[in-house]
Protein backbone atom coordinates (compact mmCIF):
# COMPACT_ATOMS: atom_id res chain seq x y z
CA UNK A 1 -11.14 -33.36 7.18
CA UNK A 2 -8.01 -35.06 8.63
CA UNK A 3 -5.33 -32.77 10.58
CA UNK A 4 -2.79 -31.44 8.61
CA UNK A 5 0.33 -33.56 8.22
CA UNK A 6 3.45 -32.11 10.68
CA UNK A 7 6.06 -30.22 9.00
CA UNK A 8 9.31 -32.15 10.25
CA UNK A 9 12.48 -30.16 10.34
CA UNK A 10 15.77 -30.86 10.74
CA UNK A 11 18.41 -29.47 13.13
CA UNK A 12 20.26 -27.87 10.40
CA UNK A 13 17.07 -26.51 8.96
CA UNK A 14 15.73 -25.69 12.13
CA UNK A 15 18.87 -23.23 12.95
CA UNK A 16 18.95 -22.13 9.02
CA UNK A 17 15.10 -21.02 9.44
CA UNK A 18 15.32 -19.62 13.15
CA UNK A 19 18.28 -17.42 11.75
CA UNK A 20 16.54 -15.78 8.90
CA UNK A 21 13.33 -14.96 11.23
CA UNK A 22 15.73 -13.49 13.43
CA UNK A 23 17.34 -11.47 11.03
CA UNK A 24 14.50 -10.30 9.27
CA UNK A 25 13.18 -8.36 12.87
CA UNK A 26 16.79 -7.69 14.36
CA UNK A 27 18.89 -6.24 11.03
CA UNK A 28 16.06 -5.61 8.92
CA UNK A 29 18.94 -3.51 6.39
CA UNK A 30 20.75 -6.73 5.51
CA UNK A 31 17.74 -8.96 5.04
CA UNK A 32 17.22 -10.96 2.97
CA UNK A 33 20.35 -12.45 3.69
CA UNK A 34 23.37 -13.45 1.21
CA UNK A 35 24.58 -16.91 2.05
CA UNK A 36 27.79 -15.93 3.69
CA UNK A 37 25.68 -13.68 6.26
CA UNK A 38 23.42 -16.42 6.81
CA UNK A 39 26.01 -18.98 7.79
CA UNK A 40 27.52 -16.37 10.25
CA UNK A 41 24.45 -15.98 11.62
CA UNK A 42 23.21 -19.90 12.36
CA UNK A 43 27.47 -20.30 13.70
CA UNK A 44 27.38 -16.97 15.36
CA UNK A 45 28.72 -17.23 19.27
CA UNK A 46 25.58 -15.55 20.89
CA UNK A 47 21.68 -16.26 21.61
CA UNK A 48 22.68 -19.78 20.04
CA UNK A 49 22.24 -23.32 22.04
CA UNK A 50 24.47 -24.81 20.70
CA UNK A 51 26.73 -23.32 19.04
CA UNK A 52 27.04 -24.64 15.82
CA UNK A 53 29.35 -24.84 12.73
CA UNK A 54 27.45 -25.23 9.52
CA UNK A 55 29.15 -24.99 6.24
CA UNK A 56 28.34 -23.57 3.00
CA UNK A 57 26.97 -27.01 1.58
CA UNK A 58 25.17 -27.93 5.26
CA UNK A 59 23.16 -24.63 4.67
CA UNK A 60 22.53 -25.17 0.98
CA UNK A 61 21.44 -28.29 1.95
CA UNK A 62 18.90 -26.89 4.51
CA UNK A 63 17.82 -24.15 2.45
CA UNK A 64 16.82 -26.88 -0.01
CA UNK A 65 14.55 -28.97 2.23
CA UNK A 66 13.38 -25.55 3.57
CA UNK A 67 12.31 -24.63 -0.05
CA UNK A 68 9.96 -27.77 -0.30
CA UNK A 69 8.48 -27.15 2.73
CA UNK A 70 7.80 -23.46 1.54
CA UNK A 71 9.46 -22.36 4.45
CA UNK A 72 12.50 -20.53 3.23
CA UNK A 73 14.17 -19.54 -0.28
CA UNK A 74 15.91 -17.45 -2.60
CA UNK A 75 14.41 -14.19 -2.04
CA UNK A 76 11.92 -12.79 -5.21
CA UNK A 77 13.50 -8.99 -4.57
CA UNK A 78 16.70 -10.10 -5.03
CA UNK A 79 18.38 -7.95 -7.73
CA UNK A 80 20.37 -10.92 -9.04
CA UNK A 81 23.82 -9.99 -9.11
CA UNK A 82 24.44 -11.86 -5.30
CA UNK A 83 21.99 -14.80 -4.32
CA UNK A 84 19.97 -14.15 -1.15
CA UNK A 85 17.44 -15.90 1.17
CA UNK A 86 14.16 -15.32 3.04
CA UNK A 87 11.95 -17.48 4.93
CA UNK A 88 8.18 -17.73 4.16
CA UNK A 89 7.08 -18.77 8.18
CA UNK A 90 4.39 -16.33 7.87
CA UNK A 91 2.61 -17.41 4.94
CA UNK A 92 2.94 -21.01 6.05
CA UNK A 93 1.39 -20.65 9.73
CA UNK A 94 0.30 -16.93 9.76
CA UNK A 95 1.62 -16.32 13.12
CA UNK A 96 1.17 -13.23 15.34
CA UNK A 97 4.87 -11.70 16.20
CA UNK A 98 4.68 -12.96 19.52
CA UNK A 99 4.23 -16.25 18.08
CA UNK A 100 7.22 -15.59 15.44
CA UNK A 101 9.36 -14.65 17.97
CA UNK A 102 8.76 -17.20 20.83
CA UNK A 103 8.89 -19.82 17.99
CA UNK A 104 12.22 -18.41 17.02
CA UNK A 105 14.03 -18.43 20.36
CA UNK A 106 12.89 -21.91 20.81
CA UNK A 107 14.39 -22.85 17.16
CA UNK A 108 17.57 -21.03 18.04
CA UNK A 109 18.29 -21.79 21.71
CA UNK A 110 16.31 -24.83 22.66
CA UNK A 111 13.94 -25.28 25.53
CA UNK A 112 13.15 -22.64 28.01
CA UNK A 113 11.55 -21.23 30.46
CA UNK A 114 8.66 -18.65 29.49
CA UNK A 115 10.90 -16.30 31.52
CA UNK A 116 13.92 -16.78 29.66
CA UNK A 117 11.37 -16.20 26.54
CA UNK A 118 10.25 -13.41 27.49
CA UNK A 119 13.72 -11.54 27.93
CA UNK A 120 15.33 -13.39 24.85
CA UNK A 121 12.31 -12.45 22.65
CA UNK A 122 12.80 -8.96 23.69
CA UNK A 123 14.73 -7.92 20.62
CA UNK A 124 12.03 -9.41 18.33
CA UNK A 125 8.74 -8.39 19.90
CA UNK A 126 8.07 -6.67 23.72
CA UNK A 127 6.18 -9.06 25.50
CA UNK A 128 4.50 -6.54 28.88
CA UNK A 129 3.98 -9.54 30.46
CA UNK A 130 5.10 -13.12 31.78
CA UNK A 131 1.09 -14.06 31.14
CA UNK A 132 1.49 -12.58 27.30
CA UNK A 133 4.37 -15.35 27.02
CA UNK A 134 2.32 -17.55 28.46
CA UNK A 135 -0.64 -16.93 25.99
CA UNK A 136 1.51 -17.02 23.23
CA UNK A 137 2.60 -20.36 23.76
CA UNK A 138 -0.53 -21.72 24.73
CA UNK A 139 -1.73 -20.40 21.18
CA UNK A 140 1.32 -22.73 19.60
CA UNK A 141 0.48 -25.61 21.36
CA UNK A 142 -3.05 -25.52 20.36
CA UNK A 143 -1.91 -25.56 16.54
CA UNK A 144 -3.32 -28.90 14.72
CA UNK A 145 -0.57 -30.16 14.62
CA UNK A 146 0.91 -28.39 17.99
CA UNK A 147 4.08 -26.74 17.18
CA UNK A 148 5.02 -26.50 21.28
CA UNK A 149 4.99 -28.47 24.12
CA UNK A 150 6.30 -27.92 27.68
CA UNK A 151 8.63 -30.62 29.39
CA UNK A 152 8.16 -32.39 32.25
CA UNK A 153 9.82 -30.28 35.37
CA UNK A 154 13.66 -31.41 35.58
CA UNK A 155 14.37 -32.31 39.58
CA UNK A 156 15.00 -29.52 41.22
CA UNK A 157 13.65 -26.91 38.83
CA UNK A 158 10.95 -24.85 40.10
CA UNK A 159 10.05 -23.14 36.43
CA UNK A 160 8.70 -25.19 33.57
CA UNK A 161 10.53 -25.26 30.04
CA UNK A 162 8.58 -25.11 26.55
CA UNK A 163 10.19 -26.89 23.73
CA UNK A 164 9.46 -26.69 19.58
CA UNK A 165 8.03 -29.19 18.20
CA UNK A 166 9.39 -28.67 14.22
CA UNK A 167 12.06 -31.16 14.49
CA UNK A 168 9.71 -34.27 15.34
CA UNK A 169 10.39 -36.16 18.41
CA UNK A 170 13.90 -36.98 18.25
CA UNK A 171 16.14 -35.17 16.23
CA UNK A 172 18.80 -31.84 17.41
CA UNK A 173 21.92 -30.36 17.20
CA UNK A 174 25.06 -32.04 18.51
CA UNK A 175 24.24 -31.23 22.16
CA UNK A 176 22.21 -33.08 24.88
CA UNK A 177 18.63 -31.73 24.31
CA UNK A 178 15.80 -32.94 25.96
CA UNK A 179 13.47 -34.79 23.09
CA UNK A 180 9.89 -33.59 22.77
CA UNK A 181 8.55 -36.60 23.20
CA UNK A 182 8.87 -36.24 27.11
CA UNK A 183 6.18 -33.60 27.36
CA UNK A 184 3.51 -36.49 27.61
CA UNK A 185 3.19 -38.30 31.36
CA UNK A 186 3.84 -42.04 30.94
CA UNK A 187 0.47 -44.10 30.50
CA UNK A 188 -1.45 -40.85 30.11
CA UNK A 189 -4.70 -41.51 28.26
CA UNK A 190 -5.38 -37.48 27.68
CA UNK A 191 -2.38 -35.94 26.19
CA UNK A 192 -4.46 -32.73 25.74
CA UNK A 193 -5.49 -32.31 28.83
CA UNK A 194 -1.95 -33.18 30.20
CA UNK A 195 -0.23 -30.54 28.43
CA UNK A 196 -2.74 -27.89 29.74
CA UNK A 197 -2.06 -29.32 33.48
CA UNK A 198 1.28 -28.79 32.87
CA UNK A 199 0.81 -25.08 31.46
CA UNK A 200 -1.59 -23.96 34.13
CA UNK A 201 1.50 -25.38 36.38
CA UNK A 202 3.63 -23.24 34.78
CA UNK A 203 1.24 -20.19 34.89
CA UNK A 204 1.10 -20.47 38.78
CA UNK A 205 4.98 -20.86 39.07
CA UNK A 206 5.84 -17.81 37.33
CA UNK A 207 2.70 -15.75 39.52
CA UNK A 208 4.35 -16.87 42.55
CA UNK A 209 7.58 -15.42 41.33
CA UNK A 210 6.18 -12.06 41.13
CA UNK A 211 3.80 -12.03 44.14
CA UNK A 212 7.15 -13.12 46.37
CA UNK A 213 9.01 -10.33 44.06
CA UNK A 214 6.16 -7.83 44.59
CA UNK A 215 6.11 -8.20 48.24
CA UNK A 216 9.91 -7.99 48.52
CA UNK A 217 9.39 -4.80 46.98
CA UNK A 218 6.89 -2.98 48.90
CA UNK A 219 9.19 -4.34 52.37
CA UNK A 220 11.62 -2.71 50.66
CA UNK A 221 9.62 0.86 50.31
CA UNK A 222 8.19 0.64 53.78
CA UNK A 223 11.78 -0.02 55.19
CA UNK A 224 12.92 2.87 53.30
CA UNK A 225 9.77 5.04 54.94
């Protein structure tokens, strides 16, 4: 049986789709959402990269192609008298909520590190552990299709950053984001086994943060002594 096909999003659905998840877990009294609080939420000023300004017909718009991609809609508890929306991610992909919410940080702030996951996500779903993050997204990238992929380490950088895969390879919102289609080495012949290279790199990075942190710490307590 051939893979399923790749849901391809874009930017304006993306944000439309990572808002409602968010709201759902965050302000769980005010969801489903009427449209005006959903196009304050994709434009709001915070935990949004970029910053965006959708309009009324922009969101409709998304909400459409969201709707034939089962992914979002008018919501079936809605008492009638104001229009409001819901997303369906969890039928679609029957995620964990660690996997909802690292999938909804990357839809609504771009790539990051699993770090910056980890604390981002904390309003959505308590991750104990920088590994947890890291199991999480190694869970996304093993979808068929992968919904995840991490991005080649910028110069410099010593952390790795993980990137969504829903828009394609190409599309995003009017700011410089790195495409997708740089988490595969040049003439690689094993994209698989690339992208777990690159994880397990990641993995070890964010170990040797807390070893070094750890240590610091117990200096600290014998200094103290």
């Amino acid at each position: 049986m051939p893979p399923p096909e790749p849901i391809v999003l874009t930017a304006a659905q993306a944000r439309v789709l990572g808002a409602l998840v968010e709201k759902e877990v965050t302000t769980p009294e005010y969801y489903p959402l009427s449209m005006h609080a959903l196009i304050n939420a994709c434009n709001q000023r915070s935990n949004r990269e970029p910053v965006t300004d959708l309009d009324e017909e922009a969101v409709r718009l998304a909400l459409r192609g969201l709707e034939d991609k089962q992914l979002a809609g008018r919501a079936r508890s809605a008492d009638g008298r104001v229009a409001k929306y819901e997303h369906g991610l969890g039928e679609v992909f029957n995620f964990s909520r660690g996997e909802t919410a690292l999938l909804c940080v990357l839809l609504l702030r771009g790539p990051q590190t699993p770090g910056e996951l980890r604390g981002r996500a904390e309003r959505m779903h308590r991750f104990d552990e920088l590994g947890d993050v890291l199991a999480g997204l190694q869970k996304l990238m093993g979808r068929e299709p992968p919904l995840v992929a991490v991005l080649p380490r910028q110069p410099g950088a010593k952390e790795l950053r993980y990137t969504h895969l829903l828009c394609g390879r190409g599309e995003s919102l009017p700011a410089a984001v790195p495409e997708p289609t740089a988490t595969l080495h040049a003439g690689s012949r094993d994209p698989a086994h690339d992208a777990r290279v690159a994880q397990l790199e990641a993995a070890v990075a964010e170990l040797r943060q807390q070893v070094a942190a750890l240590r610091k710490t117990v200096n600290d307590l014998f200094g103290e002594g």
